[in-house]
N, C-alpha and C. Protein backbone atom coordinates (compact mmCIF):
# COMPACT_ATOMS: atom_id res chain seq x y z
N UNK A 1 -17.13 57.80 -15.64
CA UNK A 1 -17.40 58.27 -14.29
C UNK A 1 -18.89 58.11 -13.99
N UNK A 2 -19.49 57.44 -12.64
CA UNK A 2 -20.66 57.74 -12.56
C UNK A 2 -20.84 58.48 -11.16
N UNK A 3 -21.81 58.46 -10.49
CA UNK A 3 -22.19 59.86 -9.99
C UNK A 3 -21.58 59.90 -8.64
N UNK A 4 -21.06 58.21 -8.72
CA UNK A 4 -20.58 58.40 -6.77
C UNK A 4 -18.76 59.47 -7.20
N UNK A 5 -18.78 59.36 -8.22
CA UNK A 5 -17.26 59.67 -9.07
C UNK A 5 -17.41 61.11 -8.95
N UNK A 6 -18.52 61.35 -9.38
CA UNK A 6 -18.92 63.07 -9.24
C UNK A 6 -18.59 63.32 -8.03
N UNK A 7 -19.58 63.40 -7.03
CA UNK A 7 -19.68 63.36 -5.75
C UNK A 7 -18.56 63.20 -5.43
N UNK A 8 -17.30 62.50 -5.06
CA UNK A 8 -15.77 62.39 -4.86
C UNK A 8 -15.26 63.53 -5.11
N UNK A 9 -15.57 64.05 -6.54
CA UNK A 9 -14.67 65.07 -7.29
C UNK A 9 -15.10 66.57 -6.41
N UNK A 10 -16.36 66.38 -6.53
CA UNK A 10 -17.08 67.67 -5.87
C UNK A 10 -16.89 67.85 -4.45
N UNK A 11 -16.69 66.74 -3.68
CA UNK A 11 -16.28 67.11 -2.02
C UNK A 11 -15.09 67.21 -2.46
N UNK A 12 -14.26 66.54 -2.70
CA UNK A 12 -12.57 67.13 -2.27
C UNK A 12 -12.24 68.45 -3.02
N UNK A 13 -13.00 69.04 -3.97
CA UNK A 13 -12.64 70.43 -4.43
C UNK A 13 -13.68 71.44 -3.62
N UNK A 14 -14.68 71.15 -3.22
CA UNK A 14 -14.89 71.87 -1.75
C UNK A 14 -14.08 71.74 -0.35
N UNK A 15 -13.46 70.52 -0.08
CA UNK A 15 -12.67 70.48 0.88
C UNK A 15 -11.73 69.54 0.73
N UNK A 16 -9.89 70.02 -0.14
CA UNK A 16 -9.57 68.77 -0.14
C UNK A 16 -8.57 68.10 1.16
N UNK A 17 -8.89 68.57 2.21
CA UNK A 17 -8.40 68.07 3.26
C UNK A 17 -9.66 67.22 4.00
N UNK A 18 -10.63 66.58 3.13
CA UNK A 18 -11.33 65.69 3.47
C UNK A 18 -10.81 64.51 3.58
N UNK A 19 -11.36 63.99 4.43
CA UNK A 19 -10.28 62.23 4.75
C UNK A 19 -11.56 61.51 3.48
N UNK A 20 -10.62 60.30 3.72
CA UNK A 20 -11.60 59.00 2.85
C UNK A 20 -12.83 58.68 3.33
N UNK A 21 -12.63 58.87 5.24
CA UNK A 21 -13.56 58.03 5.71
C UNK A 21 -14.67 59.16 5.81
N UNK A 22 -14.47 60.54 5.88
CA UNK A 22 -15.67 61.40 5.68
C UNK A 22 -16.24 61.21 4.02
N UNK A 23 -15.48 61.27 3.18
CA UNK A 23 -16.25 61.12 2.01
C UNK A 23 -17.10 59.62 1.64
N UNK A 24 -16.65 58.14 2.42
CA UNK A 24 -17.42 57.16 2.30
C UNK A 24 -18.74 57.60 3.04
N UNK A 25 -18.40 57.93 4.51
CA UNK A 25 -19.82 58.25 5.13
C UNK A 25 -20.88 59.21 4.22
N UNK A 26 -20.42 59.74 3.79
CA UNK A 26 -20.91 61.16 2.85
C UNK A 26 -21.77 60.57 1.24
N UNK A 27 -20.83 59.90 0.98
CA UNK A 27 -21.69 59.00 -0.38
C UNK A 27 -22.52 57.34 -0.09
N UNK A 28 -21.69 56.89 1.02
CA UNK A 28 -22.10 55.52 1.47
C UNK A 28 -21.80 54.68 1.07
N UNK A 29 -20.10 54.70 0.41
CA UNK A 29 -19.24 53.73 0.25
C UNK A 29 -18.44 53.17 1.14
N UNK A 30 -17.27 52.27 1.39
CA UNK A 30 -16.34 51.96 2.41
C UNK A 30 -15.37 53.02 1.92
N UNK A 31 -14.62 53.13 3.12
CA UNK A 31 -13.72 53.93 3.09
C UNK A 31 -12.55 53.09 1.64
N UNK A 32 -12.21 51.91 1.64
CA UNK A 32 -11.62 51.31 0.86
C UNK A 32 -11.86 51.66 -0.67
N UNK A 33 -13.30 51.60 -0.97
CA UNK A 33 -13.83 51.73 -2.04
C UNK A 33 -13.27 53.01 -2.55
N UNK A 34 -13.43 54.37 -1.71
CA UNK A 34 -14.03 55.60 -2.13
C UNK A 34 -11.92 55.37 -2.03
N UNK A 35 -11.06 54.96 -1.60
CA UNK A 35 -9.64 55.25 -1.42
C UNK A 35 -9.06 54.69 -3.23
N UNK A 36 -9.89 53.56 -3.90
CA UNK A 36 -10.02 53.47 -4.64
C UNK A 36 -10.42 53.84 -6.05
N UNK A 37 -11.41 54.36 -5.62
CA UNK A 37 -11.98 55.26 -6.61
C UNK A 37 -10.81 56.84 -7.45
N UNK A 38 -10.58 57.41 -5.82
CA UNK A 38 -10.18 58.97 -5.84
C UNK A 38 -8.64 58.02 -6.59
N UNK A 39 -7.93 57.31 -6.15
CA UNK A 39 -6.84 56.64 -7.14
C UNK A 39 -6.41 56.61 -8.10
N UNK A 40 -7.39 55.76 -8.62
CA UNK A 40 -8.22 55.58 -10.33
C UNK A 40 -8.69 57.15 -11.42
N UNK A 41 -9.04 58.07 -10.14
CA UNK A 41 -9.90 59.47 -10.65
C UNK A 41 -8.15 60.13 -10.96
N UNK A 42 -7.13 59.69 -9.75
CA UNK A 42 -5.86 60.52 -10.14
C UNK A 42 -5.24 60.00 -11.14
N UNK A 43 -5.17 58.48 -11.46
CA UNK A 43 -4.36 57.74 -12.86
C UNK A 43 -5.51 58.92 -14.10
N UNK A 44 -6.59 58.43 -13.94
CA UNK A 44 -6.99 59.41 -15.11
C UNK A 44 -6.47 60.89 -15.54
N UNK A 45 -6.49 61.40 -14.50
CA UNK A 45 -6.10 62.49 -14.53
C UNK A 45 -7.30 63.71 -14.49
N UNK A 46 -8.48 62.86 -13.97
CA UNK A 46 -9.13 63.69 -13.38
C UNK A 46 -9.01 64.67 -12.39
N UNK A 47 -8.54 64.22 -11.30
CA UNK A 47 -7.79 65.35 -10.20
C UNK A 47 -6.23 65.03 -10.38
N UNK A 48 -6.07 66.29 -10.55
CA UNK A 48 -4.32 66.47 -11.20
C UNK A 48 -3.76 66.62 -9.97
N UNK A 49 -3.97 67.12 -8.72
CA UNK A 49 -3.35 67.81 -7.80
C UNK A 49 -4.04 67.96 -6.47
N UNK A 50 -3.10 67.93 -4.64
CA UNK A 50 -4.10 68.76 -4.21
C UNK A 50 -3.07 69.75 -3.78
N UNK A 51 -4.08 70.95 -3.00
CA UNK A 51 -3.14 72.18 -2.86
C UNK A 51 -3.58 73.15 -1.54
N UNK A 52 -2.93 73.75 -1.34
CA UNK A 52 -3.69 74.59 0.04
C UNK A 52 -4.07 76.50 -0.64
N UNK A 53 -5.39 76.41 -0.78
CA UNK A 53 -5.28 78.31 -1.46
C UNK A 53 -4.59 78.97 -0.18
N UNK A 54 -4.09 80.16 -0.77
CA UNK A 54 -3.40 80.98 0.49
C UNK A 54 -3.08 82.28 0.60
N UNK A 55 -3.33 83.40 1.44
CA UNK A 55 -3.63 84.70 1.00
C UNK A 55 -2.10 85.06 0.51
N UNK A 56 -1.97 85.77 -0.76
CA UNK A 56 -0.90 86.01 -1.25
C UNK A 56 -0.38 87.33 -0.65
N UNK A 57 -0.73 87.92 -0.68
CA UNK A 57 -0.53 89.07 0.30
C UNK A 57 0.27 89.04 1.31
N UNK A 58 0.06 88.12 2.17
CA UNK A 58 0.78 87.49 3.35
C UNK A 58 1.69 87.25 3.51
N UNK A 59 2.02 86.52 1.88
CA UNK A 59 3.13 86.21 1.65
C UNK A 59 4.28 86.99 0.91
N UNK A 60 3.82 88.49 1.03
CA UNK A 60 4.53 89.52 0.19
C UNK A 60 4.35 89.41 -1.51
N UNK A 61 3.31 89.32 -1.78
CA UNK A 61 2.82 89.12 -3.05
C UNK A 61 1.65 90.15 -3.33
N UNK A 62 1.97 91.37 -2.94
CA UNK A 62 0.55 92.41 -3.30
C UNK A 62 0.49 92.83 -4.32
N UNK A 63 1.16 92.37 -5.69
CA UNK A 63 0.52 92.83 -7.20
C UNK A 63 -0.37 92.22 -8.00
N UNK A 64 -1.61 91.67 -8.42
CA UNK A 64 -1.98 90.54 -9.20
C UNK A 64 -2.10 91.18 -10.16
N UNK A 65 -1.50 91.03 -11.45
CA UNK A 65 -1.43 91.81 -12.81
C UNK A 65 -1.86 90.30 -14.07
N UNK A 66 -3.05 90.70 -14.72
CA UNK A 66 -3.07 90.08 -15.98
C UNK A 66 -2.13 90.76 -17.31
N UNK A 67 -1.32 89.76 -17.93
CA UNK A 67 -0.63 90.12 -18.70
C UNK A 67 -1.24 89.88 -20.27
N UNK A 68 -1.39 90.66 -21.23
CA UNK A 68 -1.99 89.86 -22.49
C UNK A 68 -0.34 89.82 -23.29
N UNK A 69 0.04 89.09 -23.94
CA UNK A 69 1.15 88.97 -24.58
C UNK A 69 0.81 88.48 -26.21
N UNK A 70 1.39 89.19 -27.28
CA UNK A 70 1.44 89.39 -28.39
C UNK A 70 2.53 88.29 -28.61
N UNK A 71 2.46 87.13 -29.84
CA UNK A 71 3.53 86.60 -30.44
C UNK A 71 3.25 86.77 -31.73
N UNK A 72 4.48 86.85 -32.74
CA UNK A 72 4.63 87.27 -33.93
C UNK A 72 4.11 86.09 -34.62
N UNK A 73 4.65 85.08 -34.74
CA UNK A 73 4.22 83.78 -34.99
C UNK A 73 4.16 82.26 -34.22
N UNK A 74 3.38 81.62 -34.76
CA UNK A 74 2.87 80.63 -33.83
C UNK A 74 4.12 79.64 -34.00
N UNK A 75 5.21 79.67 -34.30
CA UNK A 75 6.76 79.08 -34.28
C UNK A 75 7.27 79.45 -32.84
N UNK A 76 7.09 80.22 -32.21
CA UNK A 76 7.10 80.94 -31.48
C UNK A 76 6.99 80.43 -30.04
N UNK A 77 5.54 79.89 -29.90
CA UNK A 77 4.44 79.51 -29.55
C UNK A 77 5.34 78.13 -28.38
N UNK A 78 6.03 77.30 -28.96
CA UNK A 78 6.66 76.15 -27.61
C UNK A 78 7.34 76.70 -27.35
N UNK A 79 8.55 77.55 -27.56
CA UNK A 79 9.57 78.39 -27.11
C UNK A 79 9.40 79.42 -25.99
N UNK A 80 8.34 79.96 -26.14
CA UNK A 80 7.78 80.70 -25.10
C UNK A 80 6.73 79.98 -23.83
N UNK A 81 6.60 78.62 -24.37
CA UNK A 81 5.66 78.26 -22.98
C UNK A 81 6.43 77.31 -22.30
N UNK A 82 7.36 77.29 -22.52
CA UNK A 82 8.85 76.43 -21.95
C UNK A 82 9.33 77.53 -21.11
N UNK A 83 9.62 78.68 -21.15
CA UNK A 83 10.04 80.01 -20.35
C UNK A 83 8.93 80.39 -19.61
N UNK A 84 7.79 80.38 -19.71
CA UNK A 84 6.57 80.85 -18.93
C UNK A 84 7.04 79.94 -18.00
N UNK A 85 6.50 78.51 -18.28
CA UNK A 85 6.22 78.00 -17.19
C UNK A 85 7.38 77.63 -16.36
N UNK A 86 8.76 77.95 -16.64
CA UNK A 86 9.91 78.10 -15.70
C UNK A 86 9.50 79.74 -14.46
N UNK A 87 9.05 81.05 -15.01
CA UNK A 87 8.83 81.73 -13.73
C UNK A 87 8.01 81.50 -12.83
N UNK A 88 8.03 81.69 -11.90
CA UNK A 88 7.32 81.52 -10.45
C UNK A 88 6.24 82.25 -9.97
N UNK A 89 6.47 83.51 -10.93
CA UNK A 89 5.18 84.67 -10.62
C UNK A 89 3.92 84.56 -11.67
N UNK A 90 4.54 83.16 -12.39
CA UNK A 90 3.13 83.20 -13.39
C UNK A 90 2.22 82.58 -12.72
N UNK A 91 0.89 82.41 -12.39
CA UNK A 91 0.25 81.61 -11.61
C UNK A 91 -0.91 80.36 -12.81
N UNK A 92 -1.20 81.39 -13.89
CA UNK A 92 -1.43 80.81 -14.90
C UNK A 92 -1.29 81.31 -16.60
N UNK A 93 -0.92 80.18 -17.23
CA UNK A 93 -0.89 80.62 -18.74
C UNK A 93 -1.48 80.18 -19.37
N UNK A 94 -2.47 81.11 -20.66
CA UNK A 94 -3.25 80.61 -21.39
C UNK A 94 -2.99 81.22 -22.85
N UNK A 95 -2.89 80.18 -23.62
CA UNK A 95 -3.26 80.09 -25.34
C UNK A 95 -4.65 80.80 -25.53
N UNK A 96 -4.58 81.97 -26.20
CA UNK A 96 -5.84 82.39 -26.76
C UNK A 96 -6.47 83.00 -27.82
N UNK A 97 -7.48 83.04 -28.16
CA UNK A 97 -7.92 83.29 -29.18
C UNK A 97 -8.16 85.13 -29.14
N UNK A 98 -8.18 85.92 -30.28
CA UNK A 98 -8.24 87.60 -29.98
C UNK A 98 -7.07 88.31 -30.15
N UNK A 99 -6.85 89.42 -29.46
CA UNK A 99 -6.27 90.00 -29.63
C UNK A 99 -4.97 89.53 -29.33
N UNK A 100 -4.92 88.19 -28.13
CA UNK A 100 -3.32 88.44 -27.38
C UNK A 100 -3.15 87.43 -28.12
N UNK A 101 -2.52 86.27 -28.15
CA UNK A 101 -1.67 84.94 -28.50
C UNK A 101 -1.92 84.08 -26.77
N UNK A 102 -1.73 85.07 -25.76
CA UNK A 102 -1.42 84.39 -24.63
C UNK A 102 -2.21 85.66 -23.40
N UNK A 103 -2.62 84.64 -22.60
CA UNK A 103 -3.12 85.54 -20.96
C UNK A 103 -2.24 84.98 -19.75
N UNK A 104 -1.63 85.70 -19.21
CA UNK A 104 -0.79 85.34 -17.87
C UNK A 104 -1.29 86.16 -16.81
N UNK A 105 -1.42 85.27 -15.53
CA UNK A 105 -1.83 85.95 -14.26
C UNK A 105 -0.72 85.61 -13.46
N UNK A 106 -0.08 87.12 -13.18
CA UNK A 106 0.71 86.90 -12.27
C UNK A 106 0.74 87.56 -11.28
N UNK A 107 1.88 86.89 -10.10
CA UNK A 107 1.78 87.48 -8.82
C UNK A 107 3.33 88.19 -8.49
N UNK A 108 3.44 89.38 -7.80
CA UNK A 108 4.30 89.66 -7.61
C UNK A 108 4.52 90.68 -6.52
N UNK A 109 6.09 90.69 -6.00
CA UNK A 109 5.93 91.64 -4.32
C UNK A 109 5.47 93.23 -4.49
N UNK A 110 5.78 93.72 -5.77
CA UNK A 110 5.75 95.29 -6.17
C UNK A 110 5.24 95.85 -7.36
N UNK A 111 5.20 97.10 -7.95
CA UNK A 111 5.37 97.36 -8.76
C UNK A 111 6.44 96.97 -9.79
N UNK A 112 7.59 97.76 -9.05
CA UNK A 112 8.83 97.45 -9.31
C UNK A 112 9.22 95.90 -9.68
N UNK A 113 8.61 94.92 -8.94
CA UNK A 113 9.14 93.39 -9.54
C UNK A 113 8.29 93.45 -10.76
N UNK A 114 7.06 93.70 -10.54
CA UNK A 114 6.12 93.88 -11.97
C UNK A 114 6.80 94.29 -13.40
N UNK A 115 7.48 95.62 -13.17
CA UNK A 115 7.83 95.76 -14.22
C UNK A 115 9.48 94.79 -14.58
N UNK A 116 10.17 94.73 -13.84
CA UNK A 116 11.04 93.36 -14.10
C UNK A 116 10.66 92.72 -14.88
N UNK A 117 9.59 91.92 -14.14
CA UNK A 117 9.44 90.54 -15.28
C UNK A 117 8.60 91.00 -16.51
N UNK A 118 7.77 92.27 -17.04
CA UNK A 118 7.77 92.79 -18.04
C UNK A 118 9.12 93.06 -18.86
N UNK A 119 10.04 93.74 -18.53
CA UNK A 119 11.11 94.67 -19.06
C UNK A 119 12.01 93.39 -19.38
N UNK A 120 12.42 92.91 -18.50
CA UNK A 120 13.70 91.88 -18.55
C UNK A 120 13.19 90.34 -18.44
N UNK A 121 11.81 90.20 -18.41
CA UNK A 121 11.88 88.63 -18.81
C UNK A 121 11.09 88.19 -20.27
N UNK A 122 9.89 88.62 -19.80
CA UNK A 122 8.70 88.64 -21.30
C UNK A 122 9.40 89.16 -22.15
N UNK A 123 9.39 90.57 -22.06
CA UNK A 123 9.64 91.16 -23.44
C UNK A 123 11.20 90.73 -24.17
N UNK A 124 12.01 90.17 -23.72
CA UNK A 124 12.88 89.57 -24.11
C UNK A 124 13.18 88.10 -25.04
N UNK A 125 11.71 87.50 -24.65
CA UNK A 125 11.52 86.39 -25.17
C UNK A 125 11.40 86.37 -26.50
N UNK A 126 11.95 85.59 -27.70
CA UNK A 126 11.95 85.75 -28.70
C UNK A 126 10.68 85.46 -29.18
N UNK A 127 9.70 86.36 -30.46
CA UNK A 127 8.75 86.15 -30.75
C UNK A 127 7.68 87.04 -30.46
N UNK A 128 7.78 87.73 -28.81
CA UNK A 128 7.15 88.64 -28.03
C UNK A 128 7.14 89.75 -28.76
N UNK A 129 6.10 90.14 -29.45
CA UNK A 129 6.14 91.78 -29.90
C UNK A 129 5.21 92.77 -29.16
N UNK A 130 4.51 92.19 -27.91
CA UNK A 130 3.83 93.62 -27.59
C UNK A 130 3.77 93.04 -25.95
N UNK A 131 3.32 93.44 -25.05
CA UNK A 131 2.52 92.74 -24.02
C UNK A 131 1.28 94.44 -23.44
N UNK A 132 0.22 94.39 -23.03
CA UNK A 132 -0.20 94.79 -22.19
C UNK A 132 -0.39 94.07 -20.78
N UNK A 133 -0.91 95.11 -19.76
CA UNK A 133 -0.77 94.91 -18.56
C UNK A 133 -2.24 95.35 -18.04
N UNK A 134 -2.99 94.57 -17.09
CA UNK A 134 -4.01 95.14 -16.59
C UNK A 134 -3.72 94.63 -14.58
N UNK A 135 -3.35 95.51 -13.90
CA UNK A 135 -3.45 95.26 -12.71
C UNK A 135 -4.31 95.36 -11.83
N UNK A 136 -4.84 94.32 -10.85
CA UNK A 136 -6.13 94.30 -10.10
C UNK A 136 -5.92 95.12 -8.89
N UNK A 137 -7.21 95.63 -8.30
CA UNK A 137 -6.93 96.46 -7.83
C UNK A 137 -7.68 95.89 -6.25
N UNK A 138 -8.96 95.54 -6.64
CA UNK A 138 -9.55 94.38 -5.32
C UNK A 138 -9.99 92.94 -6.66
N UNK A 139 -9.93 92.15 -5.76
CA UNK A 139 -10.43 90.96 -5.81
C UNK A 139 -11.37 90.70 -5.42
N UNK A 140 -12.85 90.28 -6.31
CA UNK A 140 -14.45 89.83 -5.53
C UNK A 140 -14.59 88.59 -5.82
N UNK A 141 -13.73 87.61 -6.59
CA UNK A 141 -14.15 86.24 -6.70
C UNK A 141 -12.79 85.89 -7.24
N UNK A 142 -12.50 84.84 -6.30
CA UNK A 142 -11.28 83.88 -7.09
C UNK A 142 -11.33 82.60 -7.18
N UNK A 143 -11.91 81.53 -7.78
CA UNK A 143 -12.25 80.44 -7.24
C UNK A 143 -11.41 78.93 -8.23
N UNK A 144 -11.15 78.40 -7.70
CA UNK A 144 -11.02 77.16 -8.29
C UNK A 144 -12.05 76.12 -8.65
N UNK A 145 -12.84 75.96 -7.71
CA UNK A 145 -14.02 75.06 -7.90
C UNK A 145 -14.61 74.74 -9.64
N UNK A 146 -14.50 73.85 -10.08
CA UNK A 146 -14.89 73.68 -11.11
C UNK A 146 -16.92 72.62 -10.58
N UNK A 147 -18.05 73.71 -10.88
CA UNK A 147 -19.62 73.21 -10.78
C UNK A 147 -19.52 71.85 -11.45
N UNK A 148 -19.86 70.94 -10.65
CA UNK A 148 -19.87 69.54 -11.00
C UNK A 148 -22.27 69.81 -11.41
N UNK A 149 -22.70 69.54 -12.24
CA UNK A 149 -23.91 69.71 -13.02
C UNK A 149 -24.74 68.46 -11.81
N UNK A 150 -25.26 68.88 -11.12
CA UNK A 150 -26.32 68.36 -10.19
C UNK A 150 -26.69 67.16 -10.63
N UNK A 151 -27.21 67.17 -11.99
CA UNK A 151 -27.50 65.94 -12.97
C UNK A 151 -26.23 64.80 -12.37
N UNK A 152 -25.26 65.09 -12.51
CA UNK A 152 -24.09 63.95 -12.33
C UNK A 152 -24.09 63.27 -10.58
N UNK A 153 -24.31 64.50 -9.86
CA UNK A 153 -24.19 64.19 -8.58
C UNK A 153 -25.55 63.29 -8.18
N UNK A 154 -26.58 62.94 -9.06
CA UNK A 154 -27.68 62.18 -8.39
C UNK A 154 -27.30 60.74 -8.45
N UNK A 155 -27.94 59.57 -8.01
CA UNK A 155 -27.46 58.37 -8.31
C UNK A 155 -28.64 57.92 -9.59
N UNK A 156 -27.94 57.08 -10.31
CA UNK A 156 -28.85 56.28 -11.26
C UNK A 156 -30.04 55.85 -11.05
C-alpha cells in the first residue's frame, strides 16, 4: 500500500458514502484510478465491508451488555464460534487472553431478552462453564474508525 492507498482507506472510513469522484478530487487521482485502487484494497481484503452505523435504540435494541464467557477447554473453542456467530445479538466476538476464553458485545430489546440468550443460548453451549455480564449504562465513544498514522497519509 502506498499513501494514496492510505488516504482511500481513511476517507471512506470517515465517510463511506463517499463517491469515487470525491475521493479522486481529494487525493488527485482519476476517478478510474482511485475505482481501481478501492477494488484491489477489497480483493485484499483490506476493506472487508461497507455499512451504515445506526442508533440501536431506534431500533428496539436498548441493552448493550459485554459478555465475558469461560470455556473449559480450547476443544471447545470452533464449536462455540460456529454458534456465536449464527446469533444476531452478538455484534462482536473475541478470543482472549485472561480471565474469559471469549468477549461478546451484544445487543438486545430487554433485560428479559438479555437474560434469554444468557440462560438458554450461551450457557447451553457445550464447553461454557461460567459467563459474566457487564451492562452499559451510557455510551461516550463507539467508534469504528481504525487511525490511519499520518506518516502513511503523506506522499513519498
Amino acid at each position: 500500500m502506498d499513501s494514496l492507498d492510505y488516504r482511500i482507506v481513511d476517507m471512506l472510513q470517515r465517510d463511506g458514502r463517499a463517491t469515487q469522484l470525491e475521493i479522486s478530487r481529494e487525493i488527485g487521482l482519476s476517478q478510474p484510478a482511485v475505482a481501481e485502487r478501492i477494488r484491489k484494497l477489497e480483493e485484499r481484503g483490506v476493506i472487508t465491508g461497507y455499512t451504515a452505523r445506526v442508533d440501536a435504540g431506534k431500533l428496539g435494541k436498548d441493552i448493550t451488555a459485554f459478555i465475558g464467557v469461560n470455556i473449559e477447554h480450547p476443544k471447545y473453542f470452533e464449536g462455540f464460534a460456529k454458534k456465536v456467530m449464527a446469533m444476531p445479538e452478538v455484534l462482536e466476538a473475541h478470543r482472549v487472553a485472561g480471565q474469559d476464553s471469549y468477549i461478546l458485545k451484544v445487543r438486545t430489546a430487554n433485560t428479559k431478552s438479555l437474560d434469554q440468550l444468557l440462560v438458554e443460548t450461551l450457557r447451553t453451549i457445550s464447553g461454557v462453564t461460567r459467563t459474566h455480564t457487564t451492562i452499559v449504562l451510557t455510551s461516550i465513544k463507539e467508534e469504528t474508525h481504525v487511525q490511519v498514522s499520518p506518516e502513511l497519509l503523506k506522499g513519498d
